[in-house]
C-alpha atoms as a PDB file:
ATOM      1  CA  UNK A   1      -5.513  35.534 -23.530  1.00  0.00           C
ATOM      2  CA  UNK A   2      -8.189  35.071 -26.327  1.00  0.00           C
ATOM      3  CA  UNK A   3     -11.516  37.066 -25.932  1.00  0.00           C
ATOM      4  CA  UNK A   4     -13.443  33.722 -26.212  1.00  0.00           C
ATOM      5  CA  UNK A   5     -12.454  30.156 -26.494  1.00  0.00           C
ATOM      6  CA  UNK A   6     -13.701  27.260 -28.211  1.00  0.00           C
ATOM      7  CA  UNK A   7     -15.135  23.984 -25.443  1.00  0.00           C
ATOM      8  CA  UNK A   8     -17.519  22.436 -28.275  1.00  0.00           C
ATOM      9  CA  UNK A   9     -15.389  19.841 -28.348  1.00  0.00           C
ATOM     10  CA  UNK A  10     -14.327  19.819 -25.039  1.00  0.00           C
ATOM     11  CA  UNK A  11     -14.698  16.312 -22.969  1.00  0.00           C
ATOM     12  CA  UNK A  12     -14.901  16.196 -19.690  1.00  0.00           C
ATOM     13  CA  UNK A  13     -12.624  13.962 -17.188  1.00  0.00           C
ATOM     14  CA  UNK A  14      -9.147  13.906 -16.072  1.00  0.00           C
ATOM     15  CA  UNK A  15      -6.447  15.428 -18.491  1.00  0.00           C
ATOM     16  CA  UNK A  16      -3.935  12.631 -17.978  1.00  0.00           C
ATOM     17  CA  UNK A  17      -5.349   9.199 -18.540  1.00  0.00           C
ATOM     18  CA  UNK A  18      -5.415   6.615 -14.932  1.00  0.00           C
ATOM     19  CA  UNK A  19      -2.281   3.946 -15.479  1.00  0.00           C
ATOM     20  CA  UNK A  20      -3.716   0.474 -16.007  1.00  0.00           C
ATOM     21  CA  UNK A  21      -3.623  -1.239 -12.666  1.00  0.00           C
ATOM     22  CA  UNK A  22      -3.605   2.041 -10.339  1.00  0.00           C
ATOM     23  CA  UNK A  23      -7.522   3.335  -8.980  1.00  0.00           C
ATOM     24  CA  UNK A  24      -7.348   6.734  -7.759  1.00  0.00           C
ATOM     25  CA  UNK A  25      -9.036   7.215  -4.320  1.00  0.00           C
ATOM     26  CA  UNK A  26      -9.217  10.079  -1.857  1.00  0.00           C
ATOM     27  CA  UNK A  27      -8.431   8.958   1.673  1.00  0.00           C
ATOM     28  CA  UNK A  28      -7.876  11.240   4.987  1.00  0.00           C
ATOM     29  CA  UNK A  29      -4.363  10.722   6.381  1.00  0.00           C
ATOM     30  CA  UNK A  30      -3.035  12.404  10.012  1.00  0.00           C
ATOM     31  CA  UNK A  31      -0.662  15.512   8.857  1.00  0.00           C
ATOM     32  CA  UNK A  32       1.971  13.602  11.045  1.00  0.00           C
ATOM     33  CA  UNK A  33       1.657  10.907   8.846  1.00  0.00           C
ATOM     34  CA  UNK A  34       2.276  12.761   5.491  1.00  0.00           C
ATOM     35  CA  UNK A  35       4.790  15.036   6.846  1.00  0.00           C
ATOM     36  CA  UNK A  36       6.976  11.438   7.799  1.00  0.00           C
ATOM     37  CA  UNK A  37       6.830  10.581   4.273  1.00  0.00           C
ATOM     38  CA  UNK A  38       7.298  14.261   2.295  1.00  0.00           C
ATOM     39  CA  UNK A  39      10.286  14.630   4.442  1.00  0.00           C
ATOM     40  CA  UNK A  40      11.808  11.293   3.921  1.00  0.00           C
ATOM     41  CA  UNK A  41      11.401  12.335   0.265  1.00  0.00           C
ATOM     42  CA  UNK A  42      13.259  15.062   0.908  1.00  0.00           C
ATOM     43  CA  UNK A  43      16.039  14.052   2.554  1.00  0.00           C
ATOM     44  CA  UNK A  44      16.522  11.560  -0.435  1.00  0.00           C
ATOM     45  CA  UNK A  45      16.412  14.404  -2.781  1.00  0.00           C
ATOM     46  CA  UNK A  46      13.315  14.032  -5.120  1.00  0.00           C
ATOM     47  CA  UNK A  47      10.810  11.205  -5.111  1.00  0.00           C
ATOM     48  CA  UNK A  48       6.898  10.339  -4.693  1.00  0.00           C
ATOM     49  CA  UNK A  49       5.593  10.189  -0.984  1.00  0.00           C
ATOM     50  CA  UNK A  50       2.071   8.989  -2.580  1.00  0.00           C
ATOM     51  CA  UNK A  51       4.579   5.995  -3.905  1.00  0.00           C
ATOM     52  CA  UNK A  52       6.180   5.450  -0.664  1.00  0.00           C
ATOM     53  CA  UNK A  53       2.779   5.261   1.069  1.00  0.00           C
ATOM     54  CA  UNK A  54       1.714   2.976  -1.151  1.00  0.00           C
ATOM     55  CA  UNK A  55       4.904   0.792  -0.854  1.00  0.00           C
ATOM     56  CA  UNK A  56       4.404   0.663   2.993  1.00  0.00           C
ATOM     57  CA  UNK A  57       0.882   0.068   2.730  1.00  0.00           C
ATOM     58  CA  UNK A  58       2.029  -3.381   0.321  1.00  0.00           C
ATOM     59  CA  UNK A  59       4.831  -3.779   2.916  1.00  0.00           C
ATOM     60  CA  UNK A  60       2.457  -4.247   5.778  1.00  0.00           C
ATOM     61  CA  UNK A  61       0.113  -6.251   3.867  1.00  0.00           C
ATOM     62  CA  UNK A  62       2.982  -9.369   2.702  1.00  0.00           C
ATOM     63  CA  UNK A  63       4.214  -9.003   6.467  1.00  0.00           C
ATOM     64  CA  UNK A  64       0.396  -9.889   7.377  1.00  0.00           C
ATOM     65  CA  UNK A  65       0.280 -12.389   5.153  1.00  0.00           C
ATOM     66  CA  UNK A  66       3.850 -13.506   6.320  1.00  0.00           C
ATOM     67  CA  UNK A  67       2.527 -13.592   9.786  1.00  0.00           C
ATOM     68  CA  UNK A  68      -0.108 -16.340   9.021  1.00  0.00           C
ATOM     69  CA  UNK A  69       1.984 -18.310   7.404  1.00  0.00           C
ATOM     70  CA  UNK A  70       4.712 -18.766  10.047  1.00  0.00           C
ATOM     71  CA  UNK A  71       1.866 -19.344  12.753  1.00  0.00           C
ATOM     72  CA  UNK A  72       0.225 -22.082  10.555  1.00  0.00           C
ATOM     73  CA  UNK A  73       3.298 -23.699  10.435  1.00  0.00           C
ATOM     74  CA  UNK A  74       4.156 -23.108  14.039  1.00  0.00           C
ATOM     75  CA  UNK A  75       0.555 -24.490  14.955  1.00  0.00           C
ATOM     76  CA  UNK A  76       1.055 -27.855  12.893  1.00  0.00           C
ATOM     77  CA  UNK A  77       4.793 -28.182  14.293  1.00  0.00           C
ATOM     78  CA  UNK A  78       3.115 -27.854  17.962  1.00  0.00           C
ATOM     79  CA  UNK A  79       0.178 -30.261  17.055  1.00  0.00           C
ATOM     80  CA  UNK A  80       2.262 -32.755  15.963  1.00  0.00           C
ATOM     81  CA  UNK A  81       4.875 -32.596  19.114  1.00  0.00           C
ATOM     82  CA  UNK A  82       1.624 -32.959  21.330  1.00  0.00           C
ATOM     83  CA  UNK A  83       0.889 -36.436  19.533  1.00  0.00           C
ATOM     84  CA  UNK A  84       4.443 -37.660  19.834  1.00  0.00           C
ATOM     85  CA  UNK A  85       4.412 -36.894  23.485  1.00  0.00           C
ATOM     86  CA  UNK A  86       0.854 -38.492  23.915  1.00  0.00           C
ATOM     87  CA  UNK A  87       1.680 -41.365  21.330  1.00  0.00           C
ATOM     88  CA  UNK A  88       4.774 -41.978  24.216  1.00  0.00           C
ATOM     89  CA  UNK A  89       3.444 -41.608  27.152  1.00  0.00           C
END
């Protein structure tokens, strides 16, 4: 190790630049939770739990999205039963 080292042209921040279209954020997870994903990780042999979280997270989300879709288009399949039965009776 050197005696002294030079920071005057130091800059402050993180070492590796962010990757366009990711925001780093600190969130609390249950240990239970983590542990699920480091160990599926693991049993695939090498791999990102962080990524697999995130993939989830998107997985859940298009379901959701999914989900109001199909009951929109259950709704309008129901409302328009209900006329045809009112319209004939």
């Amino acid at each position: 190790m050197k005696r002294e080292y030079d920071f005057s042209k130091a800059r402050r921040g993180p070492v590796v630049p962010a990757v366009p279209g990711k925001t780093r954020v600190t969130i609390r997870l249950d240990n239970d939770v983590i542990e699920h994903f480091q160990n599926i990780v693991d049993r695939a042999g090498g791999g990102n739990y962080q990524t697999m979280i995130n993939a989830a997270l998107r997985e859940y989300i298009q379901g959701a999205r999914l989900e109001v879709v199909v009951r929109r288009a259950v709704r309008k399949e129901v409302e328009a039963v209900k006329g045809a039965l009112t319209r004939t009776a």
